[in-house]
N, C-alpha and C. Protein backbone atom coordinates (compact mmCIF):
# COMPACT_ATOMS: atom_id res chain seq x y z
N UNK A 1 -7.54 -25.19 -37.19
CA UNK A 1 -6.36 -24.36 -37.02
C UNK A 1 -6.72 -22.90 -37.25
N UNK A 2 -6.55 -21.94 -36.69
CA UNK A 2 -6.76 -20.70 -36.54
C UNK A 2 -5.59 -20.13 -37.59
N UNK A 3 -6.14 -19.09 -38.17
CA UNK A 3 -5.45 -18.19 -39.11
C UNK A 3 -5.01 -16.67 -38.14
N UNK A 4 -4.93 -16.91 -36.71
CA UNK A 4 -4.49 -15.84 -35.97
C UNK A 4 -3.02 -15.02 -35.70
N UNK A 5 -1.91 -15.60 -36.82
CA UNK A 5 -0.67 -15.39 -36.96
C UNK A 5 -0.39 -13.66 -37.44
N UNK A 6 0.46 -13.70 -36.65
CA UNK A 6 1.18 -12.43 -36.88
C UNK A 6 1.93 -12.11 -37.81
N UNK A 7 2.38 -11.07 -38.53
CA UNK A 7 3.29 -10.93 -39.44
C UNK A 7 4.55 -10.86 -38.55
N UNK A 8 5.74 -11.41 -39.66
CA UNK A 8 6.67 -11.43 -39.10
C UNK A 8 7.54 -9.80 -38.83
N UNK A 9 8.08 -9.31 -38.31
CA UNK A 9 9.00 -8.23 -38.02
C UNK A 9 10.41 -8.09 -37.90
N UNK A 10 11.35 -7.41 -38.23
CA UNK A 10 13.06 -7.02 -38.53
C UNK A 10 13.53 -7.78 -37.30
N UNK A 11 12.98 -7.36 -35.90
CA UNK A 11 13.67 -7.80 -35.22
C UNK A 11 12.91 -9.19 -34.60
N UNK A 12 12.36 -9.74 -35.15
CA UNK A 12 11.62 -11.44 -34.59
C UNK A 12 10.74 -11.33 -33.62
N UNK A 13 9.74 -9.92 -32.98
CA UNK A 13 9.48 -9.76 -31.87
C UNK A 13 7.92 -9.65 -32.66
N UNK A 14 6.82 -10.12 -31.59
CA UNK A 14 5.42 -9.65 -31.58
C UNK A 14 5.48 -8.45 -32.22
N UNK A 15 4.52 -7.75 -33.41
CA UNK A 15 4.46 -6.68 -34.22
C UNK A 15 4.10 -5.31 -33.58
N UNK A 16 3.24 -5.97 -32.77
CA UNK A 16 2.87 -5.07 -31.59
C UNK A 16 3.69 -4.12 -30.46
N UNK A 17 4.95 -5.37 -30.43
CA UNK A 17 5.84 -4.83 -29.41
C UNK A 17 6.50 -3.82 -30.12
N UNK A 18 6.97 -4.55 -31.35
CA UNK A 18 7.97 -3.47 -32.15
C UNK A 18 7.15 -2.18 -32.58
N UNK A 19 5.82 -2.43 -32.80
CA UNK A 19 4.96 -1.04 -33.04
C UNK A 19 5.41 0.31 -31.84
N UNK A 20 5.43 -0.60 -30.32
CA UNK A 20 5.42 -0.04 -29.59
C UNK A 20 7.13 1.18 -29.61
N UNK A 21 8.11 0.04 -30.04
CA UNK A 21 8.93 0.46 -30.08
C UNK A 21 9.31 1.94 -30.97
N UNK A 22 8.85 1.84 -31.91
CA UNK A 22 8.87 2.88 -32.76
C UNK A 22 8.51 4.23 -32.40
N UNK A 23 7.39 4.17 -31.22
CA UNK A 23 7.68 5.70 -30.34
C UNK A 23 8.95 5.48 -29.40
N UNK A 24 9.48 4.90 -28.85
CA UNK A 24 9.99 4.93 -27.46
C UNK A 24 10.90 6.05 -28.05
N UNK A 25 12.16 6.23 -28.76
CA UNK A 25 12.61 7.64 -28.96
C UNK A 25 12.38 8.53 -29.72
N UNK A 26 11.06 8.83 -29.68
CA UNK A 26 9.95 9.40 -31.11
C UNK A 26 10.23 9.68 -32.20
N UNK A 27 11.02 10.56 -32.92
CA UNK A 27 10.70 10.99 -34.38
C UNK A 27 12.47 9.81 -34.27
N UNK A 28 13.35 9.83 -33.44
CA UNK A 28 14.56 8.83 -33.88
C UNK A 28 14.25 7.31 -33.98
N UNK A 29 13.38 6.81 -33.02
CA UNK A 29 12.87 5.49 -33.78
C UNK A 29 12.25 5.36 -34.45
N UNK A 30 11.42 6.34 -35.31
CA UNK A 30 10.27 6.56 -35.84
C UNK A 30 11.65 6.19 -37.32
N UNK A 31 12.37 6.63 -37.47
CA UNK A 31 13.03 7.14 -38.63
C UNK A 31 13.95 5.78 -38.86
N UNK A 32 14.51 4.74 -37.81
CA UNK A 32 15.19 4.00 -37.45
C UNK A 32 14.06 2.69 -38.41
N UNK A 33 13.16 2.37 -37.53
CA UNK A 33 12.10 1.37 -37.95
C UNK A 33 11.55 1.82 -39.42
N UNK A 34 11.45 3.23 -40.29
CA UNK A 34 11.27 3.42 -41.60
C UNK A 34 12.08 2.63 -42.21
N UNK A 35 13.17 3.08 -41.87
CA UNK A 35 15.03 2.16 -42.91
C UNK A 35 14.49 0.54 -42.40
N UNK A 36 14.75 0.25 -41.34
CA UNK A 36 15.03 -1.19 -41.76
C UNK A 36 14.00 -2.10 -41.47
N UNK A 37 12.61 -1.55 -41.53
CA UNK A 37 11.37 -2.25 -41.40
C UNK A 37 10.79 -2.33 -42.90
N UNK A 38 10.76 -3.38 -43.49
CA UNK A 38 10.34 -3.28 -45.09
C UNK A 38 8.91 -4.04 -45.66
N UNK A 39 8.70 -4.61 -44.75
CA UNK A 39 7.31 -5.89 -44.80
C UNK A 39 6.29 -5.19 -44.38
N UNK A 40 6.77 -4.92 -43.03
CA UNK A 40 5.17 -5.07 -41.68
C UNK A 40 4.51 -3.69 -41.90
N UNK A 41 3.29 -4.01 -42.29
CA UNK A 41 2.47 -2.87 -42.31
C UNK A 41 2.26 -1.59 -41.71
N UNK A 42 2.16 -2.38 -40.37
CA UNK A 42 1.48 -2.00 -38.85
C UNK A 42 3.11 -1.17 -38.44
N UNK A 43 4.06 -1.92 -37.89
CA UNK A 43 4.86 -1.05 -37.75
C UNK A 43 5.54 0.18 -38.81
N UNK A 44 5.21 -0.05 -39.82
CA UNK A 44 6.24 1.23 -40.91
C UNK A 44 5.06 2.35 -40.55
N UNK A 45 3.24 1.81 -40.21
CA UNK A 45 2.68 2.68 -39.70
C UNK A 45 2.91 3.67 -39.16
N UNK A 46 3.16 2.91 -37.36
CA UNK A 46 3.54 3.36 -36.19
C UNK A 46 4.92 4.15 -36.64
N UNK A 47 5.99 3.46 -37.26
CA UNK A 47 6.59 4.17 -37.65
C UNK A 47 7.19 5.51 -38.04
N UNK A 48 6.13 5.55 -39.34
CA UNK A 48 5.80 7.39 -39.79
C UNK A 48 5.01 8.01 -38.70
N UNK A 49 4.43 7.32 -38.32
CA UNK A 49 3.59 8.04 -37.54
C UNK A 49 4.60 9.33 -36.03
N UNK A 50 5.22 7.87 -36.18
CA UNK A 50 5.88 8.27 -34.76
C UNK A 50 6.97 9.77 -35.55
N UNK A 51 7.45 9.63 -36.48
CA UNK A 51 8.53 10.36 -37.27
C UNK A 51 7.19 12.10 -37.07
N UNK A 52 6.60 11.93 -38.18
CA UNK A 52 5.22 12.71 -38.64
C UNK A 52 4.61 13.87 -37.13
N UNK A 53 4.69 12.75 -36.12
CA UNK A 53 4.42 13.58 -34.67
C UNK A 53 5.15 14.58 -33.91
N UNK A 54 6.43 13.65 -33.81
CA UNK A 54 7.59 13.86 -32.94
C UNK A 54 8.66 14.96 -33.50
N UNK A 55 8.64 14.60 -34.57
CA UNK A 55 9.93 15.73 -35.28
C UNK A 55 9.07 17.12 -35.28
N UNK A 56 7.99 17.02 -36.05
CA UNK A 56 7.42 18.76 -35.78
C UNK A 56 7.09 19.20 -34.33
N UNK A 57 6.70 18.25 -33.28
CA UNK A 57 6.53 18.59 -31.72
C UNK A 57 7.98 19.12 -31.19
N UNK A 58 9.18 18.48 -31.66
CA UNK A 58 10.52 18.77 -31.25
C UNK A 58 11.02 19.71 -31.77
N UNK A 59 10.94 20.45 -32.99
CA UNK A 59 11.16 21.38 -33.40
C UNK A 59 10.52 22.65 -32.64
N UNK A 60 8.92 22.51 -32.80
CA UNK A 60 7.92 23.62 -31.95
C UNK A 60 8.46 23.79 -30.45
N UNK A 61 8.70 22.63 -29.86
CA UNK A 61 9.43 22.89 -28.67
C UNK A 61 10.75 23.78 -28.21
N UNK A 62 11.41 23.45 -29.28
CA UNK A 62 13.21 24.26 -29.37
C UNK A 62 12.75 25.78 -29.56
N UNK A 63 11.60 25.86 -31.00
CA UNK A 63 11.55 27.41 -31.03
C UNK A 63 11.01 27.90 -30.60
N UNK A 64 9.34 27.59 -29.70
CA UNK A 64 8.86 28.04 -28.54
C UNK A 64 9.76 28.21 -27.47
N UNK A 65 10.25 27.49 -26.76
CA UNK A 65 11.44 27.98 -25.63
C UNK A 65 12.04 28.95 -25.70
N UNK A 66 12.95 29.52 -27.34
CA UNK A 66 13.41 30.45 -27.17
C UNK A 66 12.73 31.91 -27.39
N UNK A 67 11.37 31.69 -27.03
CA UNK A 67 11.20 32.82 -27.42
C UNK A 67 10.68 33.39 -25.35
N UNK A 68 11.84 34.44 -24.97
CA UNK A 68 11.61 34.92 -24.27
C UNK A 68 9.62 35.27 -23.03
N UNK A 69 10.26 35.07 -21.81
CA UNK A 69 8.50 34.89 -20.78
C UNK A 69 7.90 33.69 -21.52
N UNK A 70 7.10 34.34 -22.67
CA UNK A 70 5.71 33.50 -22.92
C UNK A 70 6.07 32.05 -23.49
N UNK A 71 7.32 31.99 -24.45
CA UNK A 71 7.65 30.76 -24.51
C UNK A 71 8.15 30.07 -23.60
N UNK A 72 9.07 30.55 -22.46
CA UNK A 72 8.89 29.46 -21.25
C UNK A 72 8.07 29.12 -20.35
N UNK A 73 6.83 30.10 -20.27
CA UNK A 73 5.46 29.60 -20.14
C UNK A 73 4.94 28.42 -20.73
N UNK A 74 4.94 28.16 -22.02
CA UNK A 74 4.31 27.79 -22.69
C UNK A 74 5.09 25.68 -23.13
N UNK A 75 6.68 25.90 -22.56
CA UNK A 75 7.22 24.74 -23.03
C UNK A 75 6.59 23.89 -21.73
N UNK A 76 6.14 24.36 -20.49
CA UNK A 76 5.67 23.17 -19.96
C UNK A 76 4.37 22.92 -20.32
N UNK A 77 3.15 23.43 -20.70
CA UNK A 77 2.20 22.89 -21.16
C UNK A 77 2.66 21.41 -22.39
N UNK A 78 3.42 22.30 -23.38
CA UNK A 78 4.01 21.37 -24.44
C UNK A 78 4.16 20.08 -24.41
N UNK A 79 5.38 20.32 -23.21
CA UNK A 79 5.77 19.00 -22.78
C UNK A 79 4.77 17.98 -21.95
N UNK A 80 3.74 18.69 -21.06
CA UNK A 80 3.02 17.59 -20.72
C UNK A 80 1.72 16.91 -21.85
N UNK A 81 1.33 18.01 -22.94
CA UNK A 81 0.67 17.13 -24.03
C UNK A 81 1.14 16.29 -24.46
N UNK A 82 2.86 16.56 -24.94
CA UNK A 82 3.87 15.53 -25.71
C UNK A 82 3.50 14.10 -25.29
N UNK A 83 4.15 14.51 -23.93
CA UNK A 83 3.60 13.34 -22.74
C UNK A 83 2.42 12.29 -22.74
N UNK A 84 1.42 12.97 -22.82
CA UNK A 84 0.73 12.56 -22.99
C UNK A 84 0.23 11.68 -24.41
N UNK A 85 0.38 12.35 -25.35
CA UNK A 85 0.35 11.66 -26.61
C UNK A 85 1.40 10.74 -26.99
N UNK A 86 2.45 10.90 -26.20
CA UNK A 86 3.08 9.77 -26.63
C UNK A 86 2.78 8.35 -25.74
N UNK A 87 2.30 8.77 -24.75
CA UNK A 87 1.93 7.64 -24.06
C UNK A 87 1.16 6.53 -24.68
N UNK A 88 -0.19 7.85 -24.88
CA UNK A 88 -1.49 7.47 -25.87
C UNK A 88 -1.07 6.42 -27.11
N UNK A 89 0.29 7.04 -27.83
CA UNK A 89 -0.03 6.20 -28.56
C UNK A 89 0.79 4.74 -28.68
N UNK A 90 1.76 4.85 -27.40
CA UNK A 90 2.77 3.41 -27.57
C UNK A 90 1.18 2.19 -26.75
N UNK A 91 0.95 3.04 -26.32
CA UNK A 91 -0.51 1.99 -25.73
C UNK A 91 -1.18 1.83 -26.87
N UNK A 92 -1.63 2.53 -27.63
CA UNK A 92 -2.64 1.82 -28.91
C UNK A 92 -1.82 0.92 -29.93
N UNK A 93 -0.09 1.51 -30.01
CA UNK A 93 0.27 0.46 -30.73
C UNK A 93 0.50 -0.98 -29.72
N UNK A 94 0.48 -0.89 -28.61
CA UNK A 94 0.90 -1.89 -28.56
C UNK A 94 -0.37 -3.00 -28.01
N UNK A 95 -1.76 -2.77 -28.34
CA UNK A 95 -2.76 -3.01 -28.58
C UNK A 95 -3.33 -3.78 -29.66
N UNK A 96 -2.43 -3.28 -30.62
CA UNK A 96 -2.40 -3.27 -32.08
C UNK A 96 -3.07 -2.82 -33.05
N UNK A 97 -3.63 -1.75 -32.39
CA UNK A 97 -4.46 -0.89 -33.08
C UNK A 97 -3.52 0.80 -34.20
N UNK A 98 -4.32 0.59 -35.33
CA UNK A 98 -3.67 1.70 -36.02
C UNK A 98 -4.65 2.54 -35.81
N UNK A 99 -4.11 3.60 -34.76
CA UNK A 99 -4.55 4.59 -34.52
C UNK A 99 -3.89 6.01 -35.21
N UNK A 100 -4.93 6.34 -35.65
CA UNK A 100 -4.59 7.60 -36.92
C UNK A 100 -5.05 8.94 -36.22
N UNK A 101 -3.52 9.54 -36.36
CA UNK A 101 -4.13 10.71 -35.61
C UNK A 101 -4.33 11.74 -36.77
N UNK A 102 -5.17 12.86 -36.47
CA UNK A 102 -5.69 13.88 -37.85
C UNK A 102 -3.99 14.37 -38.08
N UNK A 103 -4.21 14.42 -39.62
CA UNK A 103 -2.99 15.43 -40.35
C UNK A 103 -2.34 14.37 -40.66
N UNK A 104 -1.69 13.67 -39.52
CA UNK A 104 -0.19 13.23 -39.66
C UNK A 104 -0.54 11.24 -40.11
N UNK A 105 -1.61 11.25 -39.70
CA UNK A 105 -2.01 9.49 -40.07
C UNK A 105 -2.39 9.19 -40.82
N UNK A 106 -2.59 10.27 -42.29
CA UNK A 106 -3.03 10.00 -43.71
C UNK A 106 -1.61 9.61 -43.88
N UNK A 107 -0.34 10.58 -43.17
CA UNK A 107 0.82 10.23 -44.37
C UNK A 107 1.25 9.29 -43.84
N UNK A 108 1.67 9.14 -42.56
CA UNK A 108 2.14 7.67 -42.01
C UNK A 108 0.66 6.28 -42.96
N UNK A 109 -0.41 6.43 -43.42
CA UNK A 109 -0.82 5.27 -44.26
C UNK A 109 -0.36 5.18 -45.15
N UNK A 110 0.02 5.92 -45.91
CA UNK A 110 0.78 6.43 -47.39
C UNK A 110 2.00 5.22 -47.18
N UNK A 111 2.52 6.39 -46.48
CA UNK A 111 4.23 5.74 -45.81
C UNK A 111 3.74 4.01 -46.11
N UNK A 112 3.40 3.73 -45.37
CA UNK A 112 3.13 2.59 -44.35
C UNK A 112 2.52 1.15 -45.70
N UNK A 113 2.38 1.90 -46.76
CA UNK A 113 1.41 1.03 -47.49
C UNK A 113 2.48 1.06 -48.80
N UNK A 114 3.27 1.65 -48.79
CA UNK A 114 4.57 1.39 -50.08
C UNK A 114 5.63 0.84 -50.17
C-alpha cells in the first residue's frame, strides 16, 4: 500500500487544486484561504503567498497610474508582469510545488507553518 495520500483541505478538493485556488483572485483569495484554511500546509502557503504578492502589486499599480505620462506608461508593463507571475505561480501550485518567491516566500513559510 502506498503512503501517497494527500492532506485533507476546507473544501474536500485535491490540495493542489485548492493551492491553485488561492491565486485565482490574488491578495482576496489569498486572505480568504488564510481564515478558513487551518491544517494544510501547502495551501496556507500558496495562500500568504498569494496575499504577500498581490496586495503590494495592487497597491503599486493604483499609485503608479496616478501618477501623470510616465505612470500610464508604466501600468501596462505592470500589468503584463502581474500576468505573468500570476500565471507562473497558479501552475506551480497546482503542480504542487512550493514555490518561494524572494522577499515574500520566507513570510508566506512563516505564515504557512503556524
Amino acid at each position: 500500500m502506498e503512503e501517497n495520500k494527500k492532506m485533507q483541505t476546507i473544501l474536500g478538493i485535491d490540495e493542489n487544486v485548492e493551492s491553485l485556488l488561492c491565486y485565482i483572485l490574488g491578495w482576496i483569495t489569498g486572505i480568504l484561504f488564510l481564515i478558513f484554511e487551518k491544517q494544510n500546509r501547502l495551501v496556507r502557503f500558496h495562500a500568504a503567498q498569494a496575499l504577500a504578492t498581490f496586495l503590494p502589486l495592487s497597491v503599486i499599480w493604483v499609485i503608479v497610474g496616478m501618477i501623470p505620462l510616465i505612470g500610464w506608461l508604466l501600468v501596462g508593463p505592470i500589468s503584463i508582469l502581474t500576468l505573468i507571475l500570476w500565471l507562473l505561480l497558479m501552475f506551480k501550485a497546482l503542480k504542487g510545488e512550493r514555490y518561494k518567491l524572494p522577499i515574500v516566500g520566507n513570510f508566506a513559510e512563516e505564515v504557512a507553518n503556524k
